[in-house]
Protein backbone atom coordinates (compact mmCIF):
# COMPACT_ATOMS: atom_id res chain seq x y z
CA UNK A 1 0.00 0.00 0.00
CA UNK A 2 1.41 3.61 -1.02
CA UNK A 3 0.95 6.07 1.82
CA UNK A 4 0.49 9.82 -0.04
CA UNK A 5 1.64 12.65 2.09
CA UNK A 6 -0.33 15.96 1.69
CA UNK A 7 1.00 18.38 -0.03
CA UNK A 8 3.62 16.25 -1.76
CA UNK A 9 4.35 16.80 -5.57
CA UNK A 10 6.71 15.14 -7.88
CA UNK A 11 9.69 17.07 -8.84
CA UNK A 12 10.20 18.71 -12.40
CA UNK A 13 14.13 18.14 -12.11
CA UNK A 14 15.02 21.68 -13.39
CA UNK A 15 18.43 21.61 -11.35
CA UNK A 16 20.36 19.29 -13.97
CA UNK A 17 18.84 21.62 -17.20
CA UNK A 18 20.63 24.78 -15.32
CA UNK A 19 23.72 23.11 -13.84
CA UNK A 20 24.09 22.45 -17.99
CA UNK A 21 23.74 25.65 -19.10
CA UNK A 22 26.24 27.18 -16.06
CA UNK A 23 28.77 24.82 -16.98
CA UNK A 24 28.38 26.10 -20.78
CA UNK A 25 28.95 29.62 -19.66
CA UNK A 26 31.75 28.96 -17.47
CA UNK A 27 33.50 27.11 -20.70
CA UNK A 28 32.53 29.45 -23.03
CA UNK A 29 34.32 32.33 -20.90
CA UNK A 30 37.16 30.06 -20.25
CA UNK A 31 38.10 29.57 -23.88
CA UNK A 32 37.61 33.35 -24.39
CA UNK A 33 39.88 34.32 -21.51
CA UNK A 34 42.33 31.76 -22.72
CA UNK A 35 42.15 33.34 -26.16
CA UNK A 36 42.96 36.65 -24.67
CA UNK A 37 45.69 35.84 -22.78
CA UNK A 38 47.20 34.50 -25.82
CA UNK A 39 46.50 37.59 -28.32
CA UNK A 40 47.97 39.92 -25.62
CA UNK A 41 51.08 37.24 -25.21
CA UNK A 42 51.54 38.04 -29.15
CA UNK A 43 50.91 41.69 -28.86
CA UNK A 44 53.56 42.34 -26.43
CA UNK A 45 55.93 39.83 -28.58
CA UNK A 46 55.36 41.88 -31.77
CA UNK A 47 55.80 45.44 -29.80
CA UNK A 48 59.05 43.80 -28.53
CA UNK A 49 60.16 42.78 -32.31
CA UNK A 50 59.34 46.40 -33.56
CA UNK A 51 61.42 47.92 -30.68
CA UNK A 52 64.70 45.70 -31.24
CA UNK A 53 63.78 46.40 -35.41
CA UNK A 54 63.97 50.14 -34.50
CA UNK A 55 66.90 49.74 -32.66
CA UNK A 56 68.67 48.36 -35.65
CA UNK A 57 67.73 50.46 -38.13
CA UNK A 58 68.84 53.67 -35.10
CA UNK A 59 72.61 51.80 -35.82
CA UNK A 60 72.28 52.38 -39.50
CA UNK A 61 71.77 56.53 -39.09
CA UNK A 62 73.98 56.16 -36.07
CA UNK A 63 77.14 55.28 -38.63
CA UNK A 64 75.59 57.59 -41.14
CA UNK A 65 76.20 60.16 -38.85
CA UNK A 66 79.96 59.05 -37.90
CA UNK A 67 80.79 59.05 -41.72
CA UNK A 68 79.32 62.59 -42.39
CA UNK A 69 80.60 64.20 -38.98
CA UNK A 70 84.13 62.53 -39.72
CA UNK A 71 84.10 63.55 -43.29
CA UNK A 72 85.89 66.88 -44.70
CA UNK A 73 82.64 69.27 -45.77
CA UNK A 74 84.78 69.52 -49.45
CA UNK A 75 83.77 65.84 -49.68
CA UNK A 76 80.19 66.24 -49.45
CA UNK A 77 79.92 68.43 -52.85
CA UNK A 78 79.60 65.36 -54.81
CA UNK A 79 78.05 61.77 -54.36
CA UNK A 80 79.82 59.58 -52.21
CA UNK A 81 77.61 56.30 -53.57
CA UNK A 82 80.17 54.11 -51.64
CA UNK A 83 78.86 55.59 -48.37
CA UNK A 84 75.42 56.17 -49.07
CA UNK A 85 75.59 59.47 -49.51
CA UNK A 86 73.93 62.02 -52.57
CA UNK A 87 74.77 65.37 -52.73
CA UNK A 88 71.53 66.14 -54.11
CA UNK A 89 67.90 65.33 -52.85
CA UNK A 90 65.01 64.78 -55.70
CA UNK A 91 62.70 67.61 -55.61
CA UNK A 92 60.10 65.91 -57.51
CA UNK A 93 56.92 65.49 -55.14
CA UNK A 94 56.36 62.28 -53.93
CA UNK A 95 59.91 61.12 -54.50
CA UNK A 96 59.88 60.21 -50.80
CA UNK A 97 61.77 56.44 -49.02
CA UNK A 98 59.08 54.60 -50.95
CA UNK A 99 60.46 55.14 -53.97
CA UNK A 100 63.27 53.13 -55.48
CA UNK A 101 65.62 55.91 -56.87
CA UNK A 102 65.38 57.50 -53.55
CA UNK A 103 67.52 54.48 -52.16
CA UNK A 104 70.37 54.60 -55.29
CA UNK A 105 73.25 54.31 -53.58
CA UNK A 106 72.78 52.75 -50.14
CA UNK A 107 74.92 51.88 -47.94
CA UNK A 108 74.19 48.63 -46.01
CA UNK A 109 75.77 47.15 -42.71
CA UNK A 110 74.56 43.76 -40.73
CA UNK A 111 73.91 44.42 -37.10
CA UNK A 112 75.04 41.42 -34.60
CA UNK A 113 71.97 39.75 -34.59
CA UNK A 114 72.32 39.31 -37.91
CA UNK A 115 69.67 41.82 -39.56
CA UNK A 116 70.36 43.71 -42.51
CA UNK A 117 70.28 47.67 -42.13
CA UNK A 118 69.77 50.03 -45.21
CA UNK A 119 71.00 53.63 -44.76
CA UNK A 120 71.35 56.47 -47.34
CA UNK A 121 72.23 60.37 -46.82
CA UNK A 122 70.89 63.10 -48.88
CA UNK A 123 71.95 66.80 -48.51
CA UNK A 124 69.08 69.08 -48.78
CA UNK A 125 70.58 70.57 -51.82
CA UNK A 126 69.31 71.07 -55.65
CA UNK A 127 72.73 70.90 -57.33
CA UNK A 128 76.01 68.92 -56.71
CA UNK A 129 78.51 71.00 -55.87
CA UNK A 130 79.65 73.84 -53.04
CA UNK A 131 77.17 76.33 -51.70
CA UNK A 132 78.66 80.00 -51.31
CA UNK A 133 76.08 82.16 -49.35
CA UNK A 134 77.41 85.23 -51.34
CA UNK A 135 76.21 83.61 -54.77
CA UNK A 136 73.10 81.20 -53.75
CA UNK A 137 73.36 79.05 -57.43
CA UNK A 138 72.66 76.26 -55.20
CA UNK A 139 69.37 76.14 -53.60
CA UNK A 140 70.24 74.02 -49.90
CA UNK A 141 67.75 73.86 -46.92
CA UNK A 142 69.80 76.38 -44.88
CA UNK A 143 69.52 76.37 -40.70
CA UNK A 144 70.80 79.82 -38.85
CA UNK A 145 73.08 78.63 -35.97
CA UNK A 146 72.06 78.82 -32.52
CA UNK A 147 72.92 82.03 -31.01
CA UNK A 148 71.33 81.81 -27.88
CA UNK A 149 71.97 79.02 -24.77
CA UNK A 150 68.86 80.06 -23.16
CA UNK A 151 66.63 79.16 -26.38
CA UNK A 152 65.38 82.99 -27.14
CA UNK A 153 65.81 84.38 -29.96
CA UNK A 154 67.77 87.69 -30.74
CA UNK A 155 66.39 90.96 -32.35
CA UNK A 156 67.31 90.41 -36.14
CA UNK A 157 67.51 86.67 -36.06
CA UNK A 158 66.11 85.16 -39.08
CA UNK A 159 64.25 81.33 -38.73
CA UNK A 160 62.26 81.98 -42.15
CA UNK A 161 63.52 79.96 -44.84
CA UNK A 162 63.67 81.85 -47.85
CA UNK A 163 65.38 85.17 -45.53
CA UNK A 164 68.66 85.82 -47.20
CA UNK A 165 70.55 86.99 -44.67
CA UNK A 166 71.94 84.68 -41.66
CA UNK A 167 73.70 85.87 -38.61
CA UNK A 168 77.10 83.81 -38.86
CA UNK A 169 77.41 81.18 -41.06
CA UNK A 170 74.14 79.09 -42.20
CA UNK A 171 73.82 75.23 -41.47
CA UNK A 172 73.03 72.85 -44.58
CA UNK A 173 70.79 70.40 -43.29
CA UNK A 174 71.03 66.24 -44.54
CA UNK A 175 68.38 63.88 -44.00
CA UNK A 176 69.77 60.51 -42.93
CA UNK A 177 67.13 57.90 -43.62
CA UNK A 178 67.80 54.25 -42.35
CA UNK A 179 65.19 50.96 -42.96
CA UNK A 180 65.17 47.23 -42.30
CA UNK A 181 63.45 44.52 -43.12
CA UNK A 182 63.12 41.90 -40.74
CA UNK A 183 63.11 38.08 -40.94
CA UNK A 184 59.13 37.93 -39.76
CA UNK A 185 58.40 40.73 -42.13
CA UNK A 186 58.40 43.76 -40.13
CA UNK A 187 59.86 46.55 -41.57
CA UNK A 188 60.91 49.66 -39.96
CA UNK A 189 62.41 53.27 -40.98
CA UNK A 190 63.64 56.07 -39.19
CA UNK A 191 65.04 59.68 -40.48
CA UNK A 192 66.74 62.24 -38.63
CA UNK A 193 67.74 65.77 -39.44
CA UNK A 194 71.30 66.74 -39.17
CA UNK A 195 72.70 70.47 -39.34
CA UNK A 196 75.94 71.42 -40.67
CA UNK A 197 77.90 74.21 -41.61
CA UNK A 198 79.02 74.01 -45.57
């Protein structure tokens, strides 16, 4: 005989249905947090390749710079294709270092972990050749030297471009311009600006 308490009822069994659909969750945000973890492990490993890249290609403008510094100014009239250098920049627009003539001439070194460095100079300059201030024939990108240490500048001092007149002798400036290429296919370029007197 089956003895019926009041108030009984027979259970639905919703627990296992929603125990099933935490566990989903929980697995579904599991994989996604693993997936995270693993795109930021690759993020950081790429910045870390582009820093050591740009580090490489800093040693190609870094012995640019020793060759023009240590080099007598009579020198730099003409090409020096040996040493990466031109005399001459094209003044053609968009003749920039993603064009192929722009890098006639470069000079290329191999760093110590074994990555190849591409450098090239070009003196701001429209003509081979010297540049007298008295007789401007040659149109150069001309810097007046600093006259002040405390970064003012004087009555009469001229930072326009196309002024004439210079207090002291006028800086030609040469853009160094160094790029690599990189074994995983990141490529890198830096410039810098350096001011001379002719």
């Amino acid at each position: 005989m089956r003895i019926r308490f009041a108030g009984a009822r027979r259970q639905a069994g919703m627990s296992v249905p929603i125990m099933m659909i935490m566990l989903g969750v929980m697995l579904v945000s599991s994989v996604y947090l693993l997936r995270s973890s693993n795109s930021t492990t690759l993020t950081t490993a790429n910045l870390a390749y582009e820093t050591s890249l740009a580090k490489a290609a800093d040693l190609g403008i870094h012995q640019a710079y020793a060759w023009l510094a240590a080099t007598p100014r009579s020198a730099l009239w003409n090409d020096v294709l040996a040493a990466g250098y031109r005399a001459t920049t094209n003044p053609a627009p968009g003749k920039g270092p993603a064009d192929k003539e722009y890098w006639y001439g470069s000079a290329k070194l191999v760093d110590n972990a074994g990555n190849q460095v591409e450098y090239v100079i070009h003196r701001l300059c429209t003509f081979a050749g010297p540049f007298d201030q008295s007789q401007p024939v040659n149109s150069c990108a001309l810097t007046a030297a600093k006259q002040h240490t405390d970064g003012r500048v004087g009555v009469g001092d001229s930072l326009s471009s196309d002024a004439p007149a210079y207090q002291g002798q006028p800086q030609i400036s040469y853009v160094i311009t160094a790029r690599i290429s990189g074994p995983r296919g990141g490529n890198v370029m830096n410039q810098a600006v350096v001011m001379m007197g002719p």
